[in-house]
C-alpha atoms as a PDB file:
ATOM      1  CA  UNK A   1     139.403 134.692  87.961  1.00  0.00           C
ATOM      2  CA  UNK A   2     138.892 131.910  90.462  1.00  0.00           C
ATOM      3  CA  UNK A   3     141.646 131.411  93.090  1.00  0.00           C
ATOM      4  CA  UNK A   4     144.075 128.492  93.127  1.00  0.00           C
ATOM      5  CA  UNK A   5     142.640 127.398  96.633  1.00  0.00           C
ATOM      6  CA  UNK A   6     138.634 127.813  94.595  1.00  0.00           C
ATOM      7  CA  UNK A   7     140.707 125.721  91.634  1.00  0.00           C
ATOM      8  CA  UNK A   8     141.866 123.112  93.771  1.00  0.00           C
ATOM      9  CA  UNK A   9     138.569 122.543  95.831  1.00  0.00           C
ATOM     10  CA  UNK A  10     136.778 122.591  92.424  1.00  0.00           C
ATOM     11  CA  UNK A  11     138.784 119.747  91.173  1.00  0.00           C
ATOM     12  CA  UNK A  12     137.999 117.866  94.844  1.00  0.00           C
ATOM     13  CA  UNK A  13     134.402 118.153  93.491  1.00  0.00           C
ATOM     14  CA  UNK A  14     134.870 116.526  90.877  1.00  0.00           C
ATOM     15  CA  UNK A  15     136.607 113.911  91.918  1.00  0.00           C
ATOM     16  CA  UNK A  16     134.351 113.326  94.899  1.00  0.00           C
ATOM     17  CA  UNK A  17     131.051 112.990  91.834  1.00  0.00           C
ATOM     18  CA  UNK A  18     133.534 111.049  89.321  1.00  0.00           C
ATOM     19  CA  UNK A  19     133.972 108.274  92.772  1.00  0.00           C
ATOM     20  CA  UNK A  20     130.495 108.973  94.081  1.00  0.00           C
ATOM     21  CA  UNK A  21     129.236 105.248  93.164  1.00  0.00           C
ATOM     22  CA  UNK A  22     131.738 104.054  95.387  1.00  0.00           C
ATOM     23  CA  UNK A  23     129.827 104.637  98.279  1.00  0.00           C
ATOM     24  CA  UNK A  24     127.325 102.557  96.785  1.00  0.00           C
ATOM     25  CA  UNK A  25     129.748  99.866  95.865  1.00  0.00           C
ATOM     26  CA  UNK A  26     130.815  99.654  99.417  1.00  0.00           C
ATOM     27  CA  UNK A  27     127.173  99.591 100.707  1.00  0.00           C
ATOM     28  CA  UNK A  28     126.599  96.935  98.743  1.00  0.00           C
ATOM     29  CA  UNK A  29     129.635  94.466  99.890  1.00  0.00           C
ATOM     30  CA  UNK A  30     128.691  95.095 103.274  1.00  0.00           C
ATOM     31  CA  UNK A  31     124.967  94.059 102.908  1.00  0.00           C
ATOM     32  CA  UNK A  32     126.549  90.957 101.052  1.00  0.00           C
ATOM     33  CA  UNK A  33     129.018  90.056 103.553  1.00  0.00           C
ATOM     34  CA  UNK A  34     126.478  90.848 106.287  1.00  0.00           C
ATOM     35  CA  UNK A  35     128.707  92.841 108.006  1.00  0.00           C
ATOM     36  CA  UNK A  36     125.408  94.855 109.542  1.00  0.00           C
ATOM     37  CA  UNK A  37     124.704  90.857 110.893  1.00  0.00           C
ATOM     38  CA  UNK A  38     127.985  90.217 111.967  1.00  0.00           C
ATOM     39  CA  UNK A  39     128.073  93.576 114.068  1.00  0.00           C
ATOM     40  CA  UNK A  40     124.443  92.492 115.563  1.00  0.00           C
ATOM     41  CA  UNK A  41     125.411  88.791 116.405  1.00  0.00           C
ATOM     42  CA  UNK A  42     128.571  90.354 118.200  1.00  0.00           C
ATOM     43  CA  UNK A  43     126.681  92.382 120.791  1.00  0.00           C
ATOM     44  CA  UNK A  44     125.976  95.619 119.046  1.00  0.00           C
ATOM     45  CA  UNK A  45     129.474  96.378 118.273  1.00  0.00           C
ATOM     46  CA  UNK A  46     132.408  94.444 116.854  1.00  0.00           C
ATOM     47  CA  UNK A  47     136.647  95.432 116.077  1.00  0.00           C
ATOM     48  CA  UNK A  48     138.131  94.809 112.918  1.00  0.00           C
ATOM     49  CA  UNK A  49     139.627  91.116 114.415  1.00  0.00           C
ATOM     50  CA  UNK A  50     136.282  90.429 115.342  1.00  0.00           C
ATOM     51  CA  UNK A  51     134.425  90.721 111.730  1.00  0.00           C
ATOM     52  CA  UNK A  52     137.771  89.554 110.149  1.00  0.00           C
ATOM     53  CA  UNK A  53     136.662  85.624 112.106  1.00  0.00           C
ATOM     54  CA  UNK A  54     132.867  86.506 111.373  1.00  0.00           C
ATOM     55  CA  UNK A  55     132.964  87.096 107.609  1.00  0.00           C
ATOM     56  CA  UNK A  56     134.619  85.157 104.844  1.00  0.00           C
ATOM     57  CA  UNK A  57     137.244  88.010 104.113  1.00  0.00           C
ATOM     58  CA  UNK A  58     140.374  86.135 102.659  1.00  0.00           C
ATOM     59  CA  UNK A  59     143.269  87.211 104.897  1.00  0.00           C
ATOM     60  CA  UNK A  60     145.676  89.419 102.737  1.00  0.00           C
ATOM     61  CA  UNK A  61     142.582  91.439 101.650  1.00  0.00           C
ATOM     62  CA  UNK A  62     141.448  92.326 105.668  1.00  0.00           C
ATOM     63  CA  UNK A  63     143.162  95.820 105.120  1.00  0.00           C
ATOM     64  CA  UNK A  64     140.905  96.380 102.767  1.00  0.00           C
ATOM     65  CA  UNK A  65     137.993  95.516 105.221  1.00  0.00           C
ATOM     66  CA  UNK A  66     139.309  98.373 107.529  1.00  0.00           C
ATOM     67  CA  UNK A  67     139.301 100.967 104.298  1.00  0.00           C
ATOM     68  CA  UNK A  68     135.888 100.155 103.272  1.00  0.00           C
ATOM     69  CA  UNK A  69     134.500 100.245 107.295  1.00  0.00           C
ATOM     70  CA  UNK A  70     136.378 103.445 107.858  1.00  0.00           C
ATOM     71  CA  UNK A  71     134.712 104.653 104.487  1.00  0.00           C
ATOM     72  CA  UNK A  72     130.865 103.535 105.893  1.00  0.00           C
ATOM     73  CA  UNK A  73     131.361 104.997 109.010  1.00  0.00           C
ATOM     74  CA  UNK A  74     132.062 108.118 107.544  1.00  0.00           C
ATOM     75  CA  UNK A  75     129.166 107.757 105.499  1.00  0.00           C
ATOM     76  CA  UNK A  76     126.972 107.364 108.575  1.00  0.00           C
ATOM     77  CA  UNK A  77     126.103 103.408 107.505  1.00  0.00           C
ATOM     78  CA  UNK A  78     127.801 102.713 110.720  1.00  0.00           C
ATOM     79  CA  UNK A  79     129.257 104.395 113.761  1.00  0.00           C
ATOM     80  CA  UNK A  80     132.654 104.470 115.329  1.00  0.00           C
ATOM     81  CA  UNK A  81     133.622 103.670 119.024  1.00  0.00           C
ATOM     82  CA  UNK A  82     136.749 104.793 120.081  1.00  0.00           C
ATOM     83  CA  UNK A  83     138.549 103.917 123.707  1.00  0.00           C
ATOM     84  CA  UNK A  84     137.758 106.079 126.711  1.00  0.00           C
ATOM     85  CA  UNK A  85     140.803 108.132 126.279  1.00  0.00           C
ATOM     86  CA  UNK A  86     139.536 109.001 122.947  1.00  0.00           C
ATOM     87  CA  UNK A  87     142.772 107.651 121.027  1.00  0.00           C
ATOM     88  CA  UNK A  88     142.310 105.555 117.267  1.00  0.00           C
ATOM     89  CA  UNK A  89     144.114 102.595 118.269  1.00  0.00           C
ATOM     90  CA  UNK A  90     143.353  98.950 117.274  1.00  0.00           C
ATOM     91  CA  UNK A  91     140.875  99.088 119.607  1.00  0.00           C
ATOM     92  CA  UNK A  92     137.959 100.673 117.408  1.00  0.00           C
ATOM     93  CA  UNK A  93     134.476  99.196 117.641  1.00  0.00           C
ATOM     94  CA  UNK A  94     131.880  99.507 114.692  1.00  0.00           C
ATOM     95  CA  UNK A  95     128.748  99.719 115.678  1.00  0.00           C
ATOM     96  CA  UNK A  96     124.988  99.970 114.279  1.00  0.00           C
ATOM     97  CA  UNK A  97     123.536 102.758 113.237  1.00  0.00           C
ATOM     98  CA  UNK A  98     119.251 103.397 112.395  1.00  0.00           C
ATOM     99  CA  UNK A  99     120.195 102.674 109.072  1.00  0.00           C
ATOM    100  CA  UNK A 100     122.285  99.666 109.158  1.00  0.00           C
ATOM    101  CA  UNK A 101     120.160  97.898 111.537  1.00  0.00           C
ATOM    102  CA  UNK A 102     117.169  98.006 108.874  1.00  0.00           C
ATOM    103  CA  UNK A 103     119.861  95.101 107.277  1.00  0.00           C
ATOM    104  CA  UNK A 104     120.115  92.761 109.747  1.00  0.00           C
ATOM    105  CA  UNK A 105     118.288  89.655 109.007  1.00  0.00           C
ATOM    106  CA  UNK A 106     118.912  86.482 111.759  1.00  0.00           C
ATOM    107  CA  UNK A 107     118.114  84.404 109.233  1.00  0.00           C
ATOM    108  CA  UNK A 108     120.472  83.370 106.683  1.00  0.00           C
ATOM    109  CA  UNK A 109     118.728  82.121 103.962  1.00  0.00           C
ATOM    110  CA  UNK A 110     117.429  86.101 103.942  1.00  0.00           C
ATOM    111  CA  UNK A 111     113.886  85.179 105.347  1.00  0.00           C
ATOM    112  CA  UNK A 112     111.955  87.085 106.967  1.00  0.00           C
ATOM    113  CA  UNK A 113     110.589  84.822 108.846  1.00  0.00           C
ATOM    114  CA  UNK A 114     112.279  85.681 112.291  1.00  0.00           C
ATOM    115  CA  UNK A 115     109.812  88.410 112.176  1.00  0.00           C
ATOM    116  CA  UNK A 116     112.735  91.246 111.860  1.00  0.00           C
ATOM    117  CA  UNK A 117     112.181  93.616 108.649  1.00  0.00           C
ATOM    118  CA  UNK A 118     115.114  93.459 106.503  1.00  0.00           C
ATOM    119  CA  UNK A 119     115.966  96.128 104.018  1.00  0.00           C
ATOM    120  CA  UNK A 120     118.725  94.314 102.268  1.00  0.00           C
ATOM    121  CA  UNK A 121     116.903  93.118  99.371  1.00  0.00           C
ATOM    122  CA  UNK A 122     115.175  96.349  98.485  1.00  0.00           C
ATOM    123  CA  UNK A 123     118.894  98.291  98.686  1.00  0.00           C
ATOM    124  CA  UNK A 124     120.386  95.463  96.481  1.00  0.00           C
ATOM    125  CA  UNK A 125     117.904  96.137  93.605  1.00  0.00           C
ATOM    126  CA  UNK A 126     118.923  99.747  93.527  1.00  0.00           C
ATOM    127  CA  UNK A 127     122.643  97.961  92.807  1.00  0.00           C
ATOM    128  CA  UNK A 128     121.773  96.096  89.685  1.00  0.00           C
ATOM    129  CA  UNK A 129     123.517  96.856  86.725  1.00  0.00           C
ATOM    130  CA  UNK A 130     120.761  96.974  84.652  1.00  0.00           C
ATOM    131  CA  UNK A 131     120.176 100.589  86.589  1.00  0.00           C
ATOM    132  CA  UNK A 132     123.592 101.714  86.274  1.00  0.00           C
ATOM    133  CA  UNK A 133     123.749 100.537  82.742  1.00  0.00           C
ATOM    134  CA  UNK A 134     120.114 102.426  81.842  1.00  0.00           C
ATOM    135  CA  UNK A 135     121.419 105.844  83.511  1.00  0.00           C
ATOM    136  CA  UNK A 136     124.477 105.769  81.067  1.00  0.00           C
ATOM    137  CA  UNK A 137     121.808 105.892  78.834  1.00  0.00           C
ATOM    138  CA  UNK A 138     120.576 109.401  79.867  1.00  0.00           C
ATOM    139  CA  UNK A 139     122.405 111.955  77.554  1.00  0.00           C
ATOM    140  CA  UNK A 140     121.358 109.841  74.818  1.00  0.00           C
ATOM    141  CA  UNK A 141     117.919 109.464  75.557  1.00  0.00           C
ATOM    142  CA  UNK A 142     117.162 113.449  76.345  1.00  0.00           C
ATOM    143  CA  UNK A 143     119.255 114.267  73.333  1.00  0.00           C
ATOM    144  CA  UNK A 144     116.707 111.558  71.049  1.00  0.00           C
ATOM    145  CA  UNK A 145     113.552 113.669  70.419  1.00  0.00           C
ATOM    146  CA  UNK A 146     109.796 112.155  70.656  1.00  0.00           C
ATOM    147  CA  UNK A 147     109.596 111.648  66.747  1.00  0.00           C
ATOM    148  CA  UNK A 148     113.087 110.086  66.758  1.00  0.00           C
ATOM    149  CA  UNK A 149     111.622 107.787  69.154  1.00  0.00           C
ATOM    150  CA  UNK A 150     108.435 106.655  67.472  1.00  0.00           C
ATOM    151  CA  UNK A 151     110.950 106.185  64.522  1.00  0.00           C
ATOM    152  CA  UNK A 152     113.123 103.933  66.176  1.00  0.00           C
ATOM    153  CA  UNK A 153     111.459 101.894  68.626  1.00  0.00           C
ATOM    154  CA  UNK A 154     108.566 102.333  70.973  1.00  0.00           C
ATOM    155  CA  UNK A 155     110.694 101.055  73.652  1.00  0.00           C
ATOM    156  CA  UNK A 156     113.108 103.728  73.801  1.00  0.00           C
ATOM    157  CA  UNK A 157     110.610 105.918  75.917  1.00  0.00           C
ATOM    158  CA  UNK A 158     112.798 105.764  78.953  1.00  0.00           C
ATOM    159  CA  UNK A 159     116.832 105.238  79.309  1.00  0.00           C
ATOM    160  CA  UNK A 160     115.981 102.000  80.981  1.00  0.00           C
ATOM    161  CA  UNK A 161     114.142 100.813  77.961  1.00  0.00           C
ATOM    162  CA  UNK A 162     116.755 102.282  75.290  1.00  0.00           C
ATOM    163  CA  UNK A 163     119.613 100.160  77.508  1.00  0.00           C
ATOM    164  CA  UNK A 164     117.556  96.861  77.608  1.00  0.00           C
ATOM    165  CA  UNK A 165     114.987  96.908  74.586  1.00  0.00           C
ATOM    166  CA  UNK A 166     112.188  96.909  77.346  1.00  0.00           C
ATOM    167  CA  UNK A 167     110.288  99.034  79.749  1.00  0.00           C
ATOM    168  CA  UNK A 168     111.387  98.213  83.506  1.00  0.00           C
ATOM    169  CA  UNK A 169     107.684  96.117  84.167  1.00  0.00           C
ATOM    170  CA  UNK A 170     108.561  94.325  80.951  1.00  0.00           C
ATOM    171  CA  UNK A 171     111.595  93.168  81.718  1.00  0.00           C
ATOM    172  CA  UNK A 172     110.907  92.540  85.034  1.00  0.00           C
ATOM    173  CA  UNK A 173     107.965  89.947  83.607  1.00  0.00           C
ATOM    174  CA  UNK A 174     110.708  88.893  81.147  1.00  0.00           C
ATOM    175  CA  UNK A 175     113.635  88.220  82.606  1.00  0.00           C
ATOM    176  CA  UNK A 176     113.405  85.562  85.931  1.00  0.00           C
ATOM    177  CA  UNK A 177     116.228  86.713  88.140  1.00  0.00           C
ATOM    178  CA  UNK A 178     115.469  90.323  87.674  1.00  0.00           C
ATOM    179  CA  UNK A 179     111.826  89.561  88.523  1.00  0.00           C
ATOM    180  CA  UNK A 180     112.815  87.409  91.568  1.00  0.00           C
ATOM    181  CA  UNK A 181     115.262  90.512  92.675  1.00  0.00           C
ATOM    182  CA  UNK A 182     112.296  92.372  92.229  1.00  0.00           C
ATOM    183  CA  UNK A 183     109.638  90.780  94.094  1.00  0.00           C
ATOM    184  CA  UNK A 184     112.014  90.100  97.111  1.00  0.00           C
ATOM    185  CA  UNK A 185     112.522  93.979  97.383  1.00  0.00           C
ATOM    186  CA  UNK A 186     108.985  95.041  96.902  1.00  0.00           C
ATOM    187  CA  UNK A 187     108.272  92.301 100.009  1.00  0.00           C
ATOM    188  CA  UNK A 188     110.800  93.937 102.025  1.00  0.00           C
ATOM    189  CA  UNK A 189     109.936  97.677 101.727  1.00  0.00           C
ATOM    190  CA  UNK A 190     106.008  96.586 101.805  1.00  0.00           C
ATOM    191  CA  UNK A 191     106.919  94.616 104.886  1.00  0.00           C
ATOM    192  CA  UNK A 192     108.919  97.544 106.184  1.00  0.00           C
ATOM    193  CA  UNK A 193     106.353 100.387 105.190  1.00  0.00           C
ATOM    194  CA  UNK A 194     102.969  98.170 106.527  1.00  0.00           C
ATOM    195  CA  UNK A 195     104.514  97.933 109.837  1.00  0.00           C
ATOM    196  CA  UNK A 196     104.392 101.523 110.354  1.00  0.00           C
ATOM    197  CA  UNK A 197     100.817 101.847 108.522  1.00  0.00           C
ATOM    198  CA  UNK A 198      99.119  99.885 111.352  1.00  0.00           C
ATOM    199  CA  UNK A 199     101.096 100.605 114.019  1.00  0.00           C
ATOM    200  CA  UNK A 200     100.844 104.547 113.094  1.00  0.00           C
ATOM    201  CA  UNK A 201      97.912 105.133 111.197  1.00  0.00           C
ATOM    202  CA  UNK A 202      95.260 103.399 112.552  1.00  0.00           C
ATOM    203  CA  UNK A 203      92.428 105.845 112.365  1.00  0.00           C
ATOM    204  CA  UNK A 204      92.820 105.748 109.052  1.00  0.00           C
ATOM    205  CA  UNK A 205      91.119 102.367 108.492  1.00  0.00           C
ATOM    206  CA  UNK A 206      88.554 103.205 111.311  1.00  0.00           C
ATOM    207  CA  UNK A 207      85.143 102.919 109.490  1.00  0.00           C
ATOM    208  CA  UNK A 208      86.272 101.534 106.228  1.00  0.00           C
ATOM    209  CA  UNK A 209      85.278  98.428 105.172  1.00  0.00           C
ATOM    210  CA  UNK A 210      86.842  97.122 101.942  1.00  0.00           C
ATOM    211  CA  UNK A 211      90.071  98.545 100.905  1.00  0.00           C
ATOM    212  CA  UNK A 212      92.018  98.094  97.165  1.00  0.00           C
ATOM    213  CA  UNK A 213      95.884  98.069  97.231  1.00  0.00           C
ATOM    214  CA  UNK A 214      96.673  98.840  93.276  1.00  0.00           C
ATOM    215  CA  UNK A 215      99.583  97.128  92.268  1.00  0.00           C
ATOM    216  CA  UNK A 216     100.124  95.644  95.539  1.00  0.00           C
ATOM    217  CA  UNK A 217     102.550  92.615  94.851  1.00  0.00           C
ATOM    218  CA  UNK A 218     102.208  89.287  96.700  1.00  0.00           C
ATOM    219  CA  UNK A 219      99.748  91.000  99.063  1.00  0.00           C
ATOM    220  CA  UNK A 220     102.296  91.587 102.019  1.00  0.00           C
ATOM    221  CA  UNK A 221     100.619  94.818 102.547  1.00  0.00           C
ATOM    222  CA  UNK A 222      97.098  93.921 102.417  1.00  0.00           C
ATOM    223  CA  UNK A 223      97.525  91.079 104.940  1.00  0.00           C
ATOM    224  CA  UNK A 224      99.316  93.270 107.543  1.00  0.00           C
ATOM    225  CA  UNK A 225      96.039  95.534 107.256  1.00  0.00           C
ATOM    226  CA  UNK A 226      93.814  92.183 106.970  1.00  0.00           C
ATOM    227  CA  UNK A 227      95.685  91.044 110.357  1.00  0.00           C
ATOM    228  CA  UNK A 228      95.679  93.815 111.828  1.00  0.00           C
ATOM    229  CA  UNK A 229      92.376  95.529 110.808  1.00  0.00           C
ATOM    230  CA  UNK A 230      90.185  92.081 110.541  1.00  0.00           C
ATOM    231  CA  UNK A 231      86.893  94.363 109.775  1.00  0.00           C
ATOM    232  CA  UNK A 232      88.893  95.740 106.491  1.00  0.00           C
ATOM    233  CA  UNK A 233      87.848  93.299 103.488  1.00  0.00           C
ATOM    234  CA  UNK A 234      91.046  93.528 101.687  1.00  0.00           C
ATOM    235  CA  UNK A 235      92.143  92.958  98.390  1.00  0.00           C
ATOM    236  CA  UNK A 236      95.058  93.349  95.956  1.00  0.00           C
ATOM    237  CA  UNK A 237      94.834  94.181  92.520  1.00  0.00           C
ATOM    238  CA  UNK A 238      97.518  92.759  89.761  1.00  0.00           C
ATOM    239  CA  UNK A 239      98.964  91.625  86.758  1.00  0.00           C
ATOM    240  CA  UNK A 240      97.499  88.278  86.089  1.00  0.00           C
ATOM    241  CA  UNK A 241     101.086  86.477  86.462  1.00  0.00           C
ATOM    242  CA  UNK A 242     101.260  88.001  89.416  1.00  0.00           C
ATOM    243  CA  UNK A 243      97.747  87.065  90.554  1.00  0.00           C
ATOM    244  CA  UNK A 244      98.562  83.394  89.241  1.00  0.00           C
ATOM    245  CA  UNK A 245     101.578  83.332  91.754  1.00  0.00           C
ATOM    246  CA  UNK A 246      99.990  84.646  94.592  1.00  0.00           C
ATOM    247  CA  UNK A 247      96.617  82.040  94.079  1.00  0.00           C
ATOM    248  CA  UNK A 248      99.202  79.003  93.810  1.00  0.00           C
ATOM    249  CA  UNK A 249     101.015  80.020  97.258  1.00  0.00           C
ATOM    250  CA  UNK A 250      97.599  80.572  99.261  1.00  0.00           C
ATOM    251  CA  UNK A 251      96.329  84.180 100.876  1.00  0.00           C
ATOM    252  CA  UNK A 252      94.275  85.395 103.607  1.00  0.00           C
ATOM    253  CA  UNK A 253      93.260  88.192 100.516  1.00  0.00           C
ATOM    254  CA  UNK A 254      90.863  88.745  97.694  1.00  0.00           C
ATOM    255  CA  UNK A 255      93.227  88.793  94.575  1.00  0.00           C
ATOM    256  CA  UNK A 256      92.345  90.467  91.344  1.00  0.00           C
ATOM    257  CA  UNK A 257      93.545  90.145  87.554  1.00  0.00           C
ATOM    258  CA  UNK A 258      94.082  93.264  86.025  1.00  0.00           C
ATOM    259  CA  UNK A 259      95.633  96.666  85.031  1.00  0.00           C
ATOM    260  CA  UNK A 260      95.143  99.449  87.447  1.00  0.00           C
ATOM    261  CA  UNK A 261      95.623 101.814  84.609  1.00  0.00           C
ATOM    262  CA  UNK A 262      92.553 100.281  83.094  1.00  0.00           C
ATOM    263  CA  UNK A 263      90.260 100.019  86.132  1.00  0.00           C
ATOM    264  CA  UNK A 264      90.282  99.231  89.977  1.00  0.00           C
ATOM    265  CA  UNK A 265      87.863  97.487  91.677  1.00  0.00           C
ATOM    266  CA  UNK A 266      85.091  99.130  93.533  1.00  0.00           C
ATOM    267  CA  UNK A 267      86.445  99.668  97.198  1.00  0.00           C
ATOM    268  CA  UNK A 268      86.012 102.638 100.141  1.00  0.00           C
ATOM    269  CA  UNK A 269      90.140 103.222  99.919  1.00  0.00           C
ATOM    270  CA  UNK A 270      92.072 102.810  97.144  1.00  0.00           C
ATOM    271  CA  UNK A 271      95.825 102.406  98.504  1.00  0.00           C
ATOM    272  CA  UNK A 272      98.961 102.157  95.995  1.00  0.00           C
ATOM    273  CA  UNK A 273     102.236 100.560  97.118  1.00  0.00           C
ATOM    274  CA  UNK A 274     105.129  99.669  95.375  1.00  0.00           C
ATOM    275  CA  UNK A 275     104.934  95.890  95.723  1.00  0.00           C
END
C-alpha cells in the first residue's frame, strides 16, 4: 500500500499534468507582449519596473507580470539575475536565454526583414485553439473504429478532422486566417532551418545541379539554397494555390503545380520541408 508521502507526491503529479498547458499559456503572452523584445531592446537584461514601462501591462495586473516571469524562468524560457550578494530582492534581472532569443524580432510589424530569424510565429501556431480543441478529440477518435469512420464521415480520419469537419491541409486552404497563421510559421521555421542548411551542410549541394523541395511553401528554402548555392537550379513543388501566390509575388525559383503524393519533378535531390 503506497505511503502517504508516495500519496501526496502522486496527487502533485497530477496536478502538475491537469496545469501543464499553463506553461504554454504563459509562453504564449510573453511572445505576444514581446517580452523576449523588450528584454533585448533593454540591453540583454531588464527588472520587473523596467518591462512594466516597456509593455502595455495595465498597472494593477503588474503582479501578475512578476508570477508569470518567475514561472518562465523556471521553465528555462528565460534566466534569472540575482545581485552580487546573491539575495532575491527587487533587484532581479530577466534575461535571454537560446530559446527566447529565437523570438526577438526588431521589427514590429513581425517582419523579418531586419534579417534576424524569428520563431514567434511558428510557436504561436502550436497555440491555436483549433489544436487544443482537435486533441480533446483524441479518446473519441481512438475509441471510433475504421468502419465507424467510413460510416460517418471520411473526414473523421484524424482528431483534427473529427473537431473541424476537415483534414488540417483542408482547412488550412479553407479557412484565411488559419492559412495566413500558417504560412507565416512555415516562413519562419524554413527561414530558421535554411540558415543552418547552408551555413552547415554545404557539401551536401557540392555537385548537384537541380534540386526539388516537395511541399516547400513560398520557396523561402529554395532561395536560401538558390542564394547561396547559385549553381543549384532550384525549384519548389506545390499546391496550385500555393503556386498561384508565390507567381503573383515574384521568385528567384522554378515553381511547380502539383501533388507530391502524385509525382515530383525530375531533380538530382529531392528535399522535403515543412513550408
Amino acid at each position: 500500500m503506497a505511503s502517504v508521502i508516495q500519496l501526496l507526491q502522486a496527487e502533485a503529479l497530477l496536478w502538475c499534468h491537469g496545469f501543464g498547458y499553463l506553461k504554454s499559456m504563459a509562453l504564449q503572452c510573453a511572445i505576444k507582449l514581446r517580452i523576449p523584445n523588450a528584454i533585448h531592446r533593454s540591453g540583454g537584461t531588464a527588472s520587473l519596473p523596467e518591462l512594466h514601462a516597456a509593455i502595455p501591462v495595465a498597472a494593477s495586473k503588474r503582479p501578475c507580470l512578476s508570477r508569470i516571469m518567475t514561472f518562465l524562468a523556471a521553465s528555462g524560457i528565460f534566466g534569472v539575475e540575482t545581485p552580487a550578494n546573491g539575495e532575491v530582492t527587487g533587484d532581479v534581472r530577466y534575461s535571454l536565454t537560446a530559446a527566447s532569443r529565437l523570438f526577438i524580432n526588431d521589427d514590429d510589424d513581425g517582419d523579418a526583414s531586419s534579417g534576424r530569424t524569428c520563431l514567434s510565429p511558428l510557436i504561436l501556431l502550436f497555440f491555436t485553439p483549433l489544436h487544443f480543441m482537435a486533441s480533446q478529440r483524441l479518446a473519441e477518435w481512438l475509441i471510433k473504429g475504421e468502419e465507424d469512420a467510413v460510416a460517418a464521415s471520411a473526414a473523421e480520419t484524424t482528431p483534427f478532422a473529427m473537431a473541424h469537419g476537415a483534414g488540417f491541409y483542408d482547412f488550412v486552404s479553407r479557412d484565411a486566417a488559419f492559412g495566413a497563421c500558417f504560412d507565416a510559421a512555415m516562413r519562419s521555421d524554413s527561414r530558421f532551418v535554411s540558415e543552418i542548411l547552408v551555413r552547415e551542410c554545404g557539401e551536401v549541394f557540392a555537385g548537384v545541379a537541380s534540386l526539388v523541395d516537395a511541399g516547400g511553401g513560398d520557396g523561402t528554402t529554395a532561395m536560401a539554397i538558390a542564394r547561396a548555392f547559385p549553381h543549384v537550379r532550384c525549384s519548389v513543388l506545390e499546391l496550385p494555390h500555393v503556386v498561384d501566390a508565390a507567381a503573383a509575388a515574384g521568385s528567384t525559383v522554378e515553381f511547380v503545380a502539383g501533388d507530391m503524393l502524385e509525382f515530383i519533378p525530375p531533380a538530382e535531390l529531392v528535399l522535403k520541408t515543412l513550408g
